[in-house]
C-alpha atoms as a PDB file:
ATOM      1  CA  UNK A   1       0.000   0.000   0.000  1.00  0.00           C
ATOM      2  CA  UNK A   2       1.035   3.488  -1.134  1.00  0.00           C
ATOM      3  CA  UNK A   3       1.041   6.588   1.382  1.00  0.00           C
ATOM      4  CA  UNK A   4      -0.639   9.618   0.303  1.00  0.00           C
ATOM      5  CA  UNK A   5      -0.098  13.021   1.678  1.00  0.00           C
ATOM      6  CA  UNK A   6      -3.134  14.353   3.091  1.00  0.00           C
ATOM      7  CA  UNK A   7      -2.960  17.334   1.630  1.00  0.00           C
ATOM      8  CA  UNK A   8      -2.669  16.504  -1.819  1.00  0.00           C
ATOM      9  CA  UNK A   9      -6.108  14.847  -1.781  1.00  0.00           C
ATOM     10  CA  UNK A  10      -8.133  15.978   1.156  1.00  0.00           C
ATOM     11  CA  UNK A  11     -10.133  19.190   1.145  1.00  0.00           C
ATOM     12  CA  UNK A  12      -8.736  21.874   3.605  1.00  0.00           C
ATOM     13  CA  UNK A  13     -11.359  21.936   5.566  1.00  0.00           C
ATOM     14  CA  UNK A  14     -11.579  18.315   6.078  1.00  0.00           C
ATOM     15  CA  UNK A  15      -7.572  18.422   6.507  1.00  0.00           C
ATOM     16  CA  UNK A  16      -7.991  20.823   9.578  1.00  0.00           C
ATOM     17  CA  UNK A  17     -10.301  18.763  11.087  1.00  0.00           C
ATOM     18  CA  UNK A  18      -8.026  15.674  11.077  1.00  0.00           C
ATOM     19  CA  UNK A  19      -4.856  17.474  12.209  1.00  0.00           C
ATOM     20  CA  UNK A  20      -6.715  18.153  15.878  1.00  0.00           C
ATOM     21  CA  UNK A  21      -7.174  14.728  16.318  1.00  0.00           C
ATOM     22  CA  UNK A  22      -3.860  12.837  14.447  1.00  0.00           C
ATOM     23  CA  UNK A  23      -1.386  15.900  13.084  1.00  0.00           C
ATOM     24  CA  UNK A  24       1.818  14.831  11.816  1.00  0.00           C
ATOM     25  CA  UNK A  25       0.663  10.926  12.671  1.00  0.00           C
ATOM     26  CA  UNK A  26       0.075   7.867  10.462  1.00  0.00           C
ATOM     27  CA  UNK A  27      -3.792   7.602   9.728  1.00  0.00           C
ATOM     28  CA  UNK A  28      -5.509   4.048   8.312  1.00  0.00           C
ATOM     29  CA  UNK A  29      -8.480   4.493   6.496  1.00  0.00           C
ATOM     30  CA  UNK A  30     -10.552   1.782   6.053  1.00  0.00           C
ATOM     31  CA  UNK A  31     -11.828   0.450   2.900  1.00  0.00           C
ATOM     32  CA  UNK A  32     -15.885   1.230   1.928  1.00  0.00           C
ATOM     33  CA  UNK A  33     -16.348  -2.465   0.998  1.00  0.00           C
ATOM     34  CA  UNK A  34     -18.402  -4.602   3.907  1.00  0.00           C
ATOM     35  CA  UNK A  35     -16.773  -6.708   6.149  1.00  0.00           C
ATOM     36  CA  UNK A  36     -17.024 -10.759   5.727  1.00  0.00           C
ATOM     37  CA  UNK A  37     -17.865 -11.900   9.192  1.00  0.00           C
ATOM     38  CA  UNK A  38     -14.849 -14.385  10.297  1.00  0.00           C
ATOM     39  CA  UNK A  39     -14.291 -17.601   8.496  1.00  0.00           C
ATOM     40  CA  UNK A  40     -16.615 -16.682   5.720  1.00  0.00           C
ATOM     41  CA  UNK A  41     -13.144 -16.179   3.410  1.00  0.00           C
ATOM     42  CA  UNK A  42     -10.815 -19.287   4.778  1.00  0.00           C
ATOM     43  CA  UNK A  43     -13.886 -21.358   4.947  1.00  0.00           C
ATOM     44  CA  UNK A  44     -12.967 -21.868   8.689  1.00  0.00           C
ATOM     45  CA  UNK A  45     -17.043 -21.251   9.435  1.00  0.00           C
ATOM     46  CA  UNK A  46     -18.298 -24.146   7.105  1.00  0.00           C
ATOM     47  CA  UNK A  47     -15.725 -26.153   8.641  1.00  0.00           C
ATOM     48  CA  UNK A  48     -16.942 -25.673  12.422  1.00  0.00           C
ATOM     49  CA  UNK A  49     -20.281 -25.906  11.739  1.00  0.00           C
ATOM     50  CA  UNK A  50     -20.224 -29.030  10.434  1.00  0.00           C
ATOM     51  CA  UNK A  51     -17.590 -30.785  12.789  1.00  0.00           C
ATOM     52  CA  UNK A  52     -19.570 -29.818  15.494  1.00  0.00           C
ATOM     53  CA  UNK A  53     -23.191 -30.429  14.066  1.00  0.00           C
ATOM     54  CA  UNK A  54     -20.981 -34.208  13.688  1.00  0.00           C
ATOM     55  CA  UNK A  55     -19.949 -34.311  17.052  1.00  0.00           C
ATOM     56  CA  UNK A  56     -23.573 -33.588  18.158  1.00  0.00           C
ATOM     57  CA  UNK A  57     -24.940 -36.433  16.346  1.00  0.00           C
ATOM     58  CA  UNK A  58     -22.238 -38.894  17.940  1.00  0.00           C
ATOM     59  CA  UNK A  59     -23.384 -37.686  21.754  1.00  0.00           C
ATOM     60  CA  UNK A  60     -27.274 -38.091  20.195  1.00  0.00           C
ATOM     61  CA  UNK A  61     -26.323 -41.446  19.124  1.00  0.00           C
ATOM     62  CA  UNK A  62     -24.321 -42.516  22.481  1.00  0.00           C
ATOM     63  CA  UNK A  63     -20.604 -41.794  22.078  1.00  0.00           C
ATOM     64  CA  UNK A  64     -19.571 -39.988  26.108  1.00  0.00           C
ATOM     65  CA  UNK A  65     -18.152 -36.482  25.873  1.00  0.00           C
ATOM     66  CA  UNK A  66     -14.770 -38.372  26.719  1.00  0.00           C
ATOM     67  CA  UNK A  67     -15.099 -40.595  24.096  1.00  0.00           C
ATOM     68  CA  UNK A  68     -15.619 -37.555  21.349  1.00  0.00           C
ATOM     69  CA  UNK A  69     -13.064 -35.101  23.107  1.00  0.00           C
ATOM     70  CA  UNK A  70     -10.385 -38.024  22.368  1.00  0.00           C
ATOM     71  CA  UNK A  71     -11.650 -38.930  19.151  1.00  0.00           C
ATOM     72  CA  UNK A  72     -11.709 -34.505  17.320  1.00  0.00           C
ATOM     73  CA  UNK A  73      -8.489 -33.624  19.848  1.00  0.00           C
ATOM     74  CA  UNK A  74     -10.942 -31.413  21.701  1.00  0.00           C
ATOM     75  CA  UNK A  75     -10.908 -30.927  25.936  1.00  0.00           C
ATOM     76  CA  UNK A  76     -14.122 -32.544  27.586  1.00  0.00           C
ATOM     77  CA  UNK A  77     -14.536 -28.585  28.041  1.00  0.00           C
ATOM     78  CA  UNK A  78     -15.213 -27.640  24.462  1.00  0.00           C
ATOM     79  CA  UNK A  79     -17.182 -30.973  23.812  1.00  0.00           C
ATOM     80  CA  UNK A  80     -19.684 -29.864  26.371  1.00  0.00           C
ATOM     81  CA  UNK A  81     -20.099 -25.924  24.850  1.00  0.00           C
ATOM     82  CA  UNK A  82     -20.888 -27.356  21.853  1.00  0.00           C
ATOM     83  CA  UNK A  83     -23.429 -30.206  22.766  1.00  0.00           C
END
């Protein structure tokens, strides 16, 4: 990513008004685009949501918490939040 100067593309006005709150700092802005909620890109949300709609059908069918926590390399912990 390229830096721009400010003030070659930001109206005065609008240039004041930045330099009370950052002057003479480095300033991210944001792209307009909308945000993809977390795993929507990797595919890390499909993934969950099936191993663990998996693991619930085990328990339903009878496998013990133990049983599935040794079986995905979860802790008994996480195989109770998620039945």
């Amino acid at each position: 990513m390229k830096y721009k100067n400010a003030q070659d593309i930001l109206p005065d006005k609008l240039l004041r008004e930045l330099q009370q709150y950052i002057s003479g700092g480095v300033l991210y802005v944001p792209s307009a685009d909308t945000k993809k909620s977390w795993g929507e890109v990797s595919g890390a949300r499909t993934y969950y949501k099936q191993r663990n709609e998996e693991i619930r059908e085990k328990y339903r069918e009878g496998c013990t918490v133990e049983e599935l926590a040794l079986n995905y390399g979860l802790s008994v912990e996480a195989i109770h939040k998620i039945v």
